[in-house]
Protein backbone atom coordinates (compact mmCIF):
# COMPACT_ATOMS: atom_id res chain seq x y z
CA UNK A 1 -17.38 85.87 316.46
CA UNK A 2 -20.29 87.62 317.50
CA UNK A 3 -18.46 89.86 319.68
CA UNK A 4 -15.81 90.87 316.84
CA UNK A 5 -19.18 91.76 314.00
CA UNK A 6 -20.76 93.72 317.33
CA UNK A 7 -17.43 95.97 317.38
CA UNK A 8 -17.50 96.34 313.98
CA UNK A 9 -21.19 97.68 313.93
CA UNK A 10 -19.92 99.73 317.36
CA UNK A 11 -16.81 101.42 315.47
CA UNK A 12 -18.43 102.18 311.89
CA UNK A 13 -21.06 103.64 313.89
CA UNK A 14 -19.00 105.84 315.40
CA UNK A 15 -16.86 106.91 312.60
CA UNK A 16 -19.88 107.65 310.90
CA UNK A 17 -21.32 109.94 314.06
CA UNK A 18 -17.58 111.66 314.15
CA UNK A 19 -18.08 112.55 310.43
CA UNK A 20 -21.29 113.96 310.57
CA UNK A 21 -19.96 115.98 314.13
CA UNK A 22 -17.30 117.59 312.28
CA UNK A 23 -19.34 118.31 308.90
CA UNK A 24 -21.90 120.24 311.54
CA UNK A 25 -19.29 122.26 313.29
CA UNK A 26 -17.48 123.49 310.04
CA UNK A 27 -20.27 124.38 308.88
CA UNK A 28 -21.21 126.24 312.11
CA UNK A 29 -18.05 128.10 311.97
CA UNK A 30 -18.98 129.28 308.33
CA UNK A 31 -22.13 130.20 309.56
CA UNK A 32 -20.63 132.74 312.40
CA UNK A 33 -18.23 133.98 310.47
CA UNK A 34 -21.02 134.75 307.75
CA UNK A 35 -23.20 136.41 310.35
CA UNK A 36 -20.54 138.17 311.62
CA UNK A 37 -19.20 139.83 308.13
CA UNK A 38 -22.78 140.67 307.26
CA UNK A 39 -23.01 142.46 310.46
CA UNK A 40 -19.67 144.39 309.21
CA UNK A 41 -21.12 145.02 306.43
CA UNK A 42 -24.28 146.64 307.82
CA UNK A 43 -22.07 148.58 310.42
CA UNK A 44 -20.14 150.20 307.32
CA UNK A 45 -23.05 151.06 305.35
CA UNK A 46 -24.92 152.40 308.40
CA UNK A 47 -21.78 154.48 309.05
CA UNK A 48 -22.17 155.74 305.28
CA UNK A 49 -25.52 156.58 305.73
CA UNK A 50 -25.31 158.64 308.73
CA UNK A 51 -22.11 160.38 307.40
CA UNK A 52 -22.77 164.18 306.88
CA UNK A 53 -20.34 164.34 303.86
CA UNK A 54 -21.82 162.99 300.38
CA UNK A 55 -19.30 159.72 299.88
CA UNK A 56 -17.13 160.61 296.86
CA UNK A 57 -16.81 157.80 294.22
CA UNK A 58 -14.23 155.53 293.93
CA UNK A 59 -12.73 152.73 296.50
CA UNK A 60 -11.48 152.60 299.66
CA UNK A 61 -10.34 149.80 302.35
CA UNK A 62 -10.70 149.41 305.83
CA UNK A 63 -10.57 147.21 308.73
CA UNK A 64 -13.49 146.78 311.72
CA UNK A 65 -13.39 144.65 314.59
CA UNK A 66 -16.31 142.45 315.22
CA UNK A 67 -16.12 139.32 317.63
CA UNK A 68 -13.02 139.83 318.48
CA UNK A 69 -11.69 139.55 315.37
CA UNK A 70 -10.38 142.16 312.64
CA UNK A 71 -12.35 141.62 309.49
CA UNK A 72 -11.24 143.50 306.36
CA UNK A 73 -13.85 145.38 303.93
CA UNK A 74 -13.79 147.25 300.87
CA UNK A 75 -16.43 149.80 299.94
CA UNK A 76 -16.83 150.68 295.95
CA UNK A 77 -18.78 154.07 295.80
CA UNK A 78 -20.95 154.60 292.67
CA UNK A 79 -22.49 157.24 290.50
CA UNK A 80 -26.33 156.46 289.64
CA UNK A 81 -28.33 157.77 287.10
CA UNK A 82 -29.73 160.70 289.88
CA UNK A 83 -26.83 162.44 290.73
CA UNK A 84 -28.08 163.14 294.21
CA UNK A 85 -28.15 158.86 295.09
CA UNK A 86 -24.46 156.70 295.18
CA UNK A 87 -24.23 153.05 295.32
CA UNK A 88 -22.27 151.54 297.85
CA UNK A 89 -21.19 148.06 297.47
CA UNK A 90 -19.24 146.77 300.83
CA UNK A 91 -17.51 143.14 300.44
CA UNK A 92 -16.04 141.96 303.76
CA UNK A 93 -13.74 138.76 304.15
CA UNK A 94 -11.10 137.64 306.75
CA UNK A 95 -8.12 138.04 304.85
CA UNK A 96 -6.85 140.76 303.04
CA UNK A 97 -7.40 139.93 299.14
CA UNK A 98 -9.44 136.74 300.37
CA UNK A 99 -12.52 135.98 298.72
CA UNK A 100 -15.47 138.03 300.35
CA UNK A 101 -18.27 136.36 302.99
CA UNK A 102 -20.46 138.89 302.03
CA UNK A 103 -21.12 141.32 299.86
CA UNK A 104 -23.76 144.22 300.86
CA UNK A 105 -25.35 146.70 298.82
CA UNK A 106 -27.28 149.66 299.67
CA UNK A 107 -27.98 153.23 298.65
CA UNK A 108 -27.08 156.91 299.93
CA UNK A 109 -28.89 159.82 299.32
CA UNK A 110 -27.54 163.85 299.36
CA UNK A 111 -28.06 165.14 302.58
């Protein structure tokens, strides 16, 4: 009897260690692929900012490969209230029409 409430202990135990494993590696996935769409993100706006052409307003699509994987972004150019400054707003996700991992922000200036 002893034995049979020991492997009980042993196996709920273990379940419980397997569940907590796999709750820590999902979320470690979510945590890359974060990282790595903010890192898109950056790359995009960095490319923005170093463009010699003022962006134009309006939206435009693109895909970037990062990790060895092709992420998809979308960059919304806006006016401001100087017309010399946009706002660029770059949301990158996975999927085409997926919900975004990130969604950057940032400024350009005239050159």
């Amino acid at each position: 009897m002893e034995v049979l409430v020991a492997l009980a202990v042993l196996a709920i135990t273990l379940a419980a260690i397997s569940k907590s494993l796999n709750v820590h590696i999902q979320h470690s996935t979510y945590l890359r692929d974060k990282t790595l769409a903010h890192w898109v993100a950056m790359n995009k706006l960095t490319e923005m900012r170093l463009n010699a052409a003022f962006p134009a307003i309006g939206k435009s699509r693109g895909k970037s490969l990062m990790g060895d994987r092709e992420w998809n972004w979308s960059l919304n150019v806006s006016p401001t209230v100087d017309p010399d400054l946009r706002q660029l707003e770059i949301a990158v996700s996975l999927k085409e029409n997926n919900s975004p991992l990130t969604l950057l922000t940032g400024f350009v200036t005239k050159p």
